[in-house]
N, C-alpha and C. Protein backbone atom coordinates (compact mmCIF):
# COMPACT_ATOMS: atom_id res chain seq x y z
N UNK A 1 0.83 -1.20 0.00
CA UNK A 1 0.00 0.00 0.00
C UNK A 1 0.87 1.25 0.00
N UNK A 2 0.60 1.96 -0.69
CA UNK A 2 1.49 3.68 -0.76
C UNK A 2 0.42 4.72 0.26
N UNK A 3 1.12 5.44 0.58
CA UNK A 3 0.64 6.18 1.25
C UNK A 3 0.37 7.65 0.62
N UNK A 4 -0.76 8.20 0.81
CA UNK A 4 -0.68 9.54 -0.18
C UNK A 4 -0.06 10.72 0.99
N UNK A 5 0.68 11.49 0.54
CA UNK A 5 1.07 12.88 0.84
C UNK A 5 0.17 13.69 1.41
N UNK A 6 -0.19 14.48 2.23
CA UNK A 6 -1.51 16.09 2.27
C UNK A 6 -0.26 16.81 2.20
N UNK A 7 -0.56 17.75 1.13
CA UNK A 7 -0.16 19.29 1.19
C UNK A 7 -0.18 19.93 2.19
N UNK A 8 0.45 20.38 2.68
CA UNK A 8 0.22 21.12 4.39
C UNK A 8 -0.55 22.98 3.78
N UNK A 9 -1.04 23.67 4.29
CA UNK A 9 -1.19 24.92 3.88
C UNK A 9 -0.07 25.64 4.25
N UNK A 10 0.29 26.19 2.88
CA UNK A 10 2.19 27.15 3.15
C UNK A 10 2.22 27.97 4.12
N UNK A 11 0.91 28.79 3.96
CA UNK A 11 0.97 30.05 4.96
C UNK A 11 1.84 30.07 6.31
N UNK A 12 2.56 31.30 6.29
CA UNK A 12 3.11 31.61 7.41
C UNK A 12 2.33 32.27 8.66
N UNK A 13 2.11 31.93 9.73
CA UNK A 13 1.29 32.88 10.72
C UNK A 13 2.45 33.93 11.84
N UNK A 14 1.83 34.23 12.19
CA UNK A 14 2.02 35.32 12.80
C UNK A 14 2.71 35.25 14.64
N UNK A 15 3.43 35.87 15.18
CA UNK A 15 3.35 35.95 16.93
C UNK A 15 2.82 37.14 17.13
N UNK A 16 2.76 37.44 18.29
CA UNK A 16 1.60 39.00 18.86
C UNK A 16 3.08 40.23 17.87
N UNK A 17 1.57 41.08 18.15
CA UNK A 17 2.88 42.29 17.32
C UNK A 17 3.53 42.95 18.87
N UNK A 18 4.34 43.57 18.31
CA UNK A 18 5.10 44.71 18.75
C UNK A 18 4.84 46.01 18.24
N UNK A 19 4.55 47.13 19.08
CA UNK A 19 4.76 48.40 18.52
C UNK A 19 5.37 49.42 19.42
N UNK A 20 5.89 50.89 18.87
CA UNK A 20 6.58 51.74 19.25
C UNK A 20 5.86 52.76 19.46
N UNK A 21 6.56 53.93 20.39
CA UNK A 21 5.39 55.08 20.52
C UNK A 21 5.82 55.78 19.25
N UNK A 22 6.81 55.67 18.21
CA UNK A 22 6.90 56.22 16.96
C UNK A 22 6.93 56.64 15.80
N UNK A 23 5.71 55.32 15.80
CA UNK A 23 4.73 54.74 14.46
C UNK A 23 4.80 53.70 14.21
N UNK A 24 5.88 52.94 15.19
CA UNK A 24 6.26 51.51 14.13
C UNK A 24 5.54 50.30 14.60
N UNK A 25 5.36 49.76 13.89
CA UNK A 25 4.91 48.19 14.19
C UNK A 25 5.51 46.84 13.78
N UNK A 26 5.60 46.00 14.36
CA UNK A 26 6.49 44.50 14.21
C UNK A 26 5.85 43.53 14.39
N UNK A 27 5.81 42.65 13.51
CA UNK A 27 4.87 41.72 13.28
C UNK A 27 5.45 40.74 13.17
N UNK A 28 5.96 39.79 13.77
CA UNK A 28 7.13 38.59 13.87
C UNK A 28 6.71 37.32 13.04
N UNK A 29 6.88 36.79 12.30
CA UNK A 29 6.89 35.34 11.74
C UNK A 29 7.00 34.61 12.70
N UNK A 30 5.99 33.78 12.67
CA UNK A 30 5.72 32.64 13.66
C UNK A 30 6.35 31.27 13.00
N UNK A 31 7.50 31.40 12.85
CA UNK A 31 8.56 30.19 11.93
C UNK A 31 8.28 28.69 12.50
N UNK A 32 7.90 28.37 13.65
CA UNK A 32 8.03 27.27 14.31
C UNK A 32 7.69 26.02 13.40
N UNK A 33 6.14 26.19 13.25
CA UNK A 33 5.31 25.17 12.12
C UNK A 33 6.12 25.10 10.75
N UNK A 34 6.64 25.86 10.18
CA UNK A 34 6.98 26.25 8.84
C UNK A 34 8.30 25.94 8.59
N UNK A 35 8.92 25.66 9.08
CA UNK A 35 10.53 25.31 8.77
C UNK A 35 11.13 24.40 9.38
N UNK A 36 12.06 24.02 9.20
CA UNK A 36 12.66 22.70 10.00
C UNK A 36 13.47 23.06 11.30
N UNK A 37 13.55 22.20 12.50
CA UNK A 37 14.24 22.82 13.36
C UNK A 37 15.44 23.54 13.35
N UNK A 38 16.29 24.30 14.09
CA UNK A 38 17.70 24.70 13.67
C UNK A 38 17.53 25.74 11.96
N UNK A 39 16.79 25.79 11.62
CA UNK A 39 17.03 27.13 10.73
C UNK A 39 17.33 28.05 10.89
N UNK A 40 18.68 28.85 10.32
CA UNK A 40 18.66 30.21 11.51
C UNK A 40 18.18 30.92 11.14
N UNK A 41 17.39 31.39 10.33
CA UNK A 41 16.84 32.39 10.09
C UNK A 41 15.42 32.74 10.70
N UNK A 42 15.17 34.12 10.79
CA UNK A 42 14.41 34.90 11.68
C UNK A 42 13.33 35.90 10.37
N UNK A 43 12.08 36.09 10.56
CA UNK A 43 12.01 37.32 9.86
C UNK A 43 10.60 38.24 10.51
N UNK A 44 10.09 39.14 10.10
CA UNK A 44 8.89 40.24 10.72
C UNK A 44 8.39 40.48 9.30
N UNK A 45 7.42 41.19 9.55
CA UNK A 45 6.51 42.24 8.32
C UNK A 45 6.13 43.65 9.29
N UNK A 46 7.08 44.66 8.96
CA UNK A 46 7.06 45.68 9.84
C UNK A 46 5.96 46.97 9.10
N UNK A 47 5.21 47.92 9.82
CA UNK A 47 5.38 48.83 9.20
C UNK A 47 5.21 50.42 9.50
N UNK A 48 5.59 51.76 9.15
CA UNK A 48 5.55 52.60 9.95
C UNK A 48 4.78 53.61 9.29
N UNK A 49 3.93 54.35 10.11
CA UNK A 49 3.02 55.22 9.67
C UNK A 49 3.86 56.58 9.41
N UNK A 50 3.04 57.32 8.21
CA UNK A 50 3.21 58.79 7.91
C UNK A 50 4.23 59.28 9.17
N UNK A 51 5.10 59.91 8.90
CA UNK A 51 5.24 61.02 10.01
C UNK A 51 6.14 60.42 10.42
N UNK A 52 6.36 58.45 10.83
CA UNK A 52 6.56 58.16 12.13
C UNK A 52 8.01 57.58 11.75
N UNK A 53 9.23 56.85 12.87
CA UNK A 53 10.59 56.33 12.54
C UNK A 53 10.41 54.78 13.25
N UNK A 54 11.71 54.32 12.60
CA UNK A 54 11.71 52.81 13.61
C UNK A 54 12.96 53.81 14.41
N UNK A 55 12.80 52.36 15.42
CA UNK A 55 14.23 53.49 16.47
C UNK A 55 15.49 52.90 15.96
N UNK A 56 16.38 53.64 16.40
CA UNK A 56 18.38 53.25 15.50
C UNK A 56 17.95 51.76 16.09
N UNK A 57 18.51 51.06 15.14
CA UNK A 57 19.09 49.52 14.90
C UNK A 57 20.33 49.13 14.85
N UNK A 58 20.75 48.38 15.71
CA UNK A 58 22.11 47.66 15.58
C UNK A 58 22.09 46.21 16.10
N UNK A 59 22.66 45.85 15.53
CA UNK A 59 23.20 44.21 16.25
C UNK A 59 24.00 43.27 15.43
N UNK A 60 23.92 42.33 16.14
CA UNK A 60 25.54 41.12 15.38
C UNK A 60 24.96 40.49 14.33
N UNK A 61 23.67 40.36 13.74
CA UNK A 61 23.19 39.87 12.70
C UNK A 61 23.20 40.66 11.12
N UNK A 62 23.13 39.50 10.02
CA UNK A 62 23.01 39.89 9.18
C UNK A 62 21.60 40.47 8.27
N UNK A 63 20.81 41.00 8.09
CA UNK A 63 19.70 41.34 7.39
C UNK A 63 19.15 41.73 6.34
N UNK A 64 18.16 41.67 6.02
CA UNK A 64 17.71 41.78 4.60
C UNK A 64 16.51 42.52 4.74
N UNK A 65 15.81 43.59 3.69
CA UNK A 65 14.81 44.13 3.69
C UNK A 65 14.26 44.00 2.61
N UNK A 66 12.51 44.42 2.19
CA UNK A 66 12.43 44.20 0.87
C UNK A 66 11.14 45.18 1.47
N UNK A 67 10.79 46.53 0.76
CA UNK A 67 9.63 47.49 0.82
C UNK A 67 8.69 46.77 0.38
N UNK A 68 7.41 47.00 0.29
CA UNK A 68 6.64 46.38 -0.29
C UNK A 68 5.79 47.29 -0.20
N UNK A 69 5.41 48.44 0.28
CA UNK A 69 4.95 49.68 0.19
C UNK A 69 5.36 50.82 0.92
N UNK A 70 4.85 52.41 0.05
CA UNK A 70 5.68 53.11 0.75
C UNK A 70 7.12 54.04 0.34
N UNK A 71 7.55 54.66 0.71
CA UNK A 71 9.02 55.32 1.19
C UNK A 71 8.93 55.94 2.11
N UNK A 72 10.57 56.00 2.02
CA UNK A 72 11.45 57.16 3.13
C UNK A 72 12.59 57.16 2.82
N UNK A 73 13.39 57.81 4.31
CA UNK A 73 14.69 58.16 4.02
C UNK A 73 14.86 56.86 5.36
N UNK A 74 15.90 56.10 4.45
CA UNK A 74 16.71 55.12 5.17
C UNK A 74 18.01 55.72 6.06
N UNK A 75 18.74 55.75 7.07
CA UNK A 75 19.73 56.11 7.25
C UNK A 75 20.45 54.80 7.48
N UNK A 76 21.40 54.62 6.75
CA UNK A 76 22.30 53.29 7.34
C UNK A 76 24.11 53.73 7.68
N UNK A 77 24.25 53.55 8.68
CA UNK A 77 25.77 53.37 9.35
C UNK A 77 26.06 55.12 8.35
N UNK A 78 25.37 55.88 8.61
CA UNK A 78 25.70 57.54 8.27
C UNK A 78 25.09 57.85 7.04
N UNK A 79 24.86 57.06 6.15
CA UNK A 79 24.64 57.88 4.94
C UNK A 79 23.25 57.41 4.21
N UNK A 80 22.60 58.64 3.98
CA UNK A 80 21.00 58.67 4.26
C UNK A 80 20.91 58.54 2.44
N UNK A 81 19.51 57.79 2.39
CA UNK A 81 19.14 57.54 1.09
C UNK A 81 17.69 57.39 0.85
N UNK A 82 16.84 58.01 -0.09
CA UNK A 82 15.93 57.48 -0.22
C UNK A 82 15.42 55.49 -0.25
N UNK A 83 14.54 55.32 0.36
CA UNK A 83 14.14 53.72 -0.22
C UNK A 83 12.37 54.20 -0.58
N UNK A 84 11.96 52.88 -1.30
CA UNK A 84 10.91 53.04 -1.78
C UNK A 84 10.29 51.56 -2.00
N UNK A 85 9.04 51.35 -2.41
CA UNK A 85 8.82 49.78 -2.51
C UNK A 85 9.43 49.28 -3.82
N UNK A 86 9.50 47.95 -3.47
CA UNK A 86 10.31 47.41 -4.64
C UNK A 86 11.89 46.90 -4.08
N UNK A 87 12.25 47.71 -3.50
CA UNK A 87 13.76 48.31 -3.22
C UNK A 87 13.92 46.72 -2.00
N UNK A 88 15.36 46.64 -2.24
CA UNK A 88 15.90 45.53 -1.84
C UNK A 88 16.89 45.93 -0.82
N UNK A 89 17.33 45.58 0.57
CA UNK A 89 18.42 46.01 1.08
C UNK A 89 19.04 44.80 1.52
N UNK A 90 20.39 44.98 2.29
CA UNK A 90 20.92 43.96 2.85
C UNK A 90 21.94 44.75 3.61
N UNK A 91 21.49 44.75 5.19
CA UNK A 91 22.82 45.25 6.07
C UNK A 91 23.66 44.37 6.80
N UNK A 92 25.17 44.72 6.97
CA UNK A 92 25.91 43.80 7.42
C UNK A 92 26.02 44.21 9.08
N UNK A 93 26.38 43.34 9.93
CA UNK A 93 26.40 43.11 11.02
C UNK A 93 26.80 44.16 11.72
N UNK A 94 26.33 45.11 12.95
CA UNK A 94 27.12 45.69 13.35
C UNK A 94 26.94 47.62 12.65
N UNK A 95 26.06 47.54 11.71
CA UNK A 95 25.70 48.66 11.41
C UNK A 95 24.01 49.14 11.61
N UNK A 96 24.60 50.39 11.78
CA UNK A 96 23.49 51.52 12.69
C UNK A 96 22.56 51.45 11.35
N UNK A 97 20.98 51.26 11.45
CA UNK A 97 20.11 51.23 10.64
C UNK A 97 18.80 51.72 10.97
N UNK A 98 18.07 52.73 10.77
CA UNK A 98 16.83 53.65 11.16
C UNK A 98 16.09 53.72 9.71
N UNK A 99 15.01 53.48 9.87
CA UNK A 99 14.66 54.83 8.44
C UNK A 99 12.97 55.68 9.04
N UNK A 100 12.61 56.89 8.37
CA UNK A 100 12.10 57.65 8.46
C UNK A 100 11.26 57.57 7.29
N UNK A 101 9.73 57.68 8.26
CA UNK A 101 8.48 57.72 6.98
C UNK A 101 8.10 59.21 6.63
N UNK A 102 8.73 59.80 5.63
CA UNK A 102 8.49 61.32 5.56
C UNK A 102 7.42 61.63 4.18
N UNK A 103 6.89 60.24 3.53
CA UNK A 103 5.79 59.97 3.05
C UNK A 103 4.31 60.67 3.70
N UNK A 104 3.06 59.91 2.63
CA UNK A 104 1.80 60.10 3.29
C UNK A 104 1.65 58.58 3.21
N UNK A 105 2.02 57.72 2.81
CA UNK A 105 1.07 56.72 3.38
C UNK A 105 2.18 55.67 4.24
N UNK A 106 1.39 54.60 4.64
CA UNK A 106 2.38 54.06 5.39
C UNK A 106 3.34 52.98 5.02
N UNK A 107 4.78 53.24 5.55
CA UNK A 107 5.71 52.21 4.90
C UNK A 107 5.64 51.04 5.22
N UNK A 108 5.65 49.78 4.31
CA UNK A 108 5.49 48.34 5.04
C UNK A 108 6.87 48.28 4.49
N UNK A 109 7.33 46.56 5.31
CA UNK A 109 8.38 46.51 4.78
C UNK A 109 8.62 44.57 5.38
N UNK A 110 9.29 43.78 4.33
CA UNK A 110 9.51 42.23 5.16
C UNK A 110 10.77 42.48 5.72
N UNK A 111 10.98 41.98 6.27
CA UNK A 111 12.45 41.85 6.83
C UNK A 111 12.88 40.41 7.22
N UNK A 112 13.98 39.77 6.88
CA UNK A 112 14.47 38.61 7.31
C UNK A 112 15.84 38.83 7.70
N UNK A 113 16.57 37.82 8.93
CA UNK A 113 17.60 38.21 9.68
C UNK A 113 18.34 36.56 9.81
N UNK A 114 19.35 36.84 9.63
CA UNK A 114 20.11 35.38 10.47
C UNK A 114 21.63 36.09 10.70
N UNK A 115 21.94 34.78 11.64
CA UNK A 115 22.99 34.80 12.90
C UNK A 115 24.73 35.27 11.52
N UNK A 116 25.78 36.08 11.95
CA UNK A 116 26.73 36.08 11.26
C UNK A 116 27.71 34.49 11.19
């Protein structure tokens, strides 16, 4: 006798959010169900309203961003740049990372992170 397969549903869910008094919000990937144990990777679906900033960022990890709506002015490790959706980033470990929604609508953004 063979055994048939079920498709599991892909979807990723969610852990409680996080938010800031500065517009921002963090919305954590609930990875547990979805990946195999020991994966190092980490990721959120963040996003910040009109007006509002995430606070300076630093740490020993490596990261990745990807807009998905939105702009601002990114500041990374000193030198400020527009981002916008579409736009792809990748910061290395150890650098200072903020950005600023000086838009009208609000910036979303994915973010994924793993260990250096």
């Amino acid at each position: 006798m063979s055994e048939t397969l079920q498709a599991r549903d892909p979807r990723v869910g969610f852990m409680p959010a996080e938010t800031s008094d500065t517009g921002m919000r963090v919305d954590p990937f609930d990875l547990a169900a979805a990946v195999p144990a020991g994966v190092p990777f980490k990721g959120s679906y963040w996003t910040v309203e009109a007006g509002g900033s995430s606070p300076v960022d630093v740490h020993g990890v490596h990261e990745m961003w990807l807009v998905a709506q939105g702009a601002g002015e990114l500041l990374y490790d000193g030198l400020a740049m527009r981002i916008q959706a579409g736009d792809v980033m990748y910061f290395e470990p150890h650098k200072t990372h903020e950005v600023r929604n000086d838009g009208t609508a609000t910036l979303a953004v994915f973010s994924v992170w793993w260990p250096s």
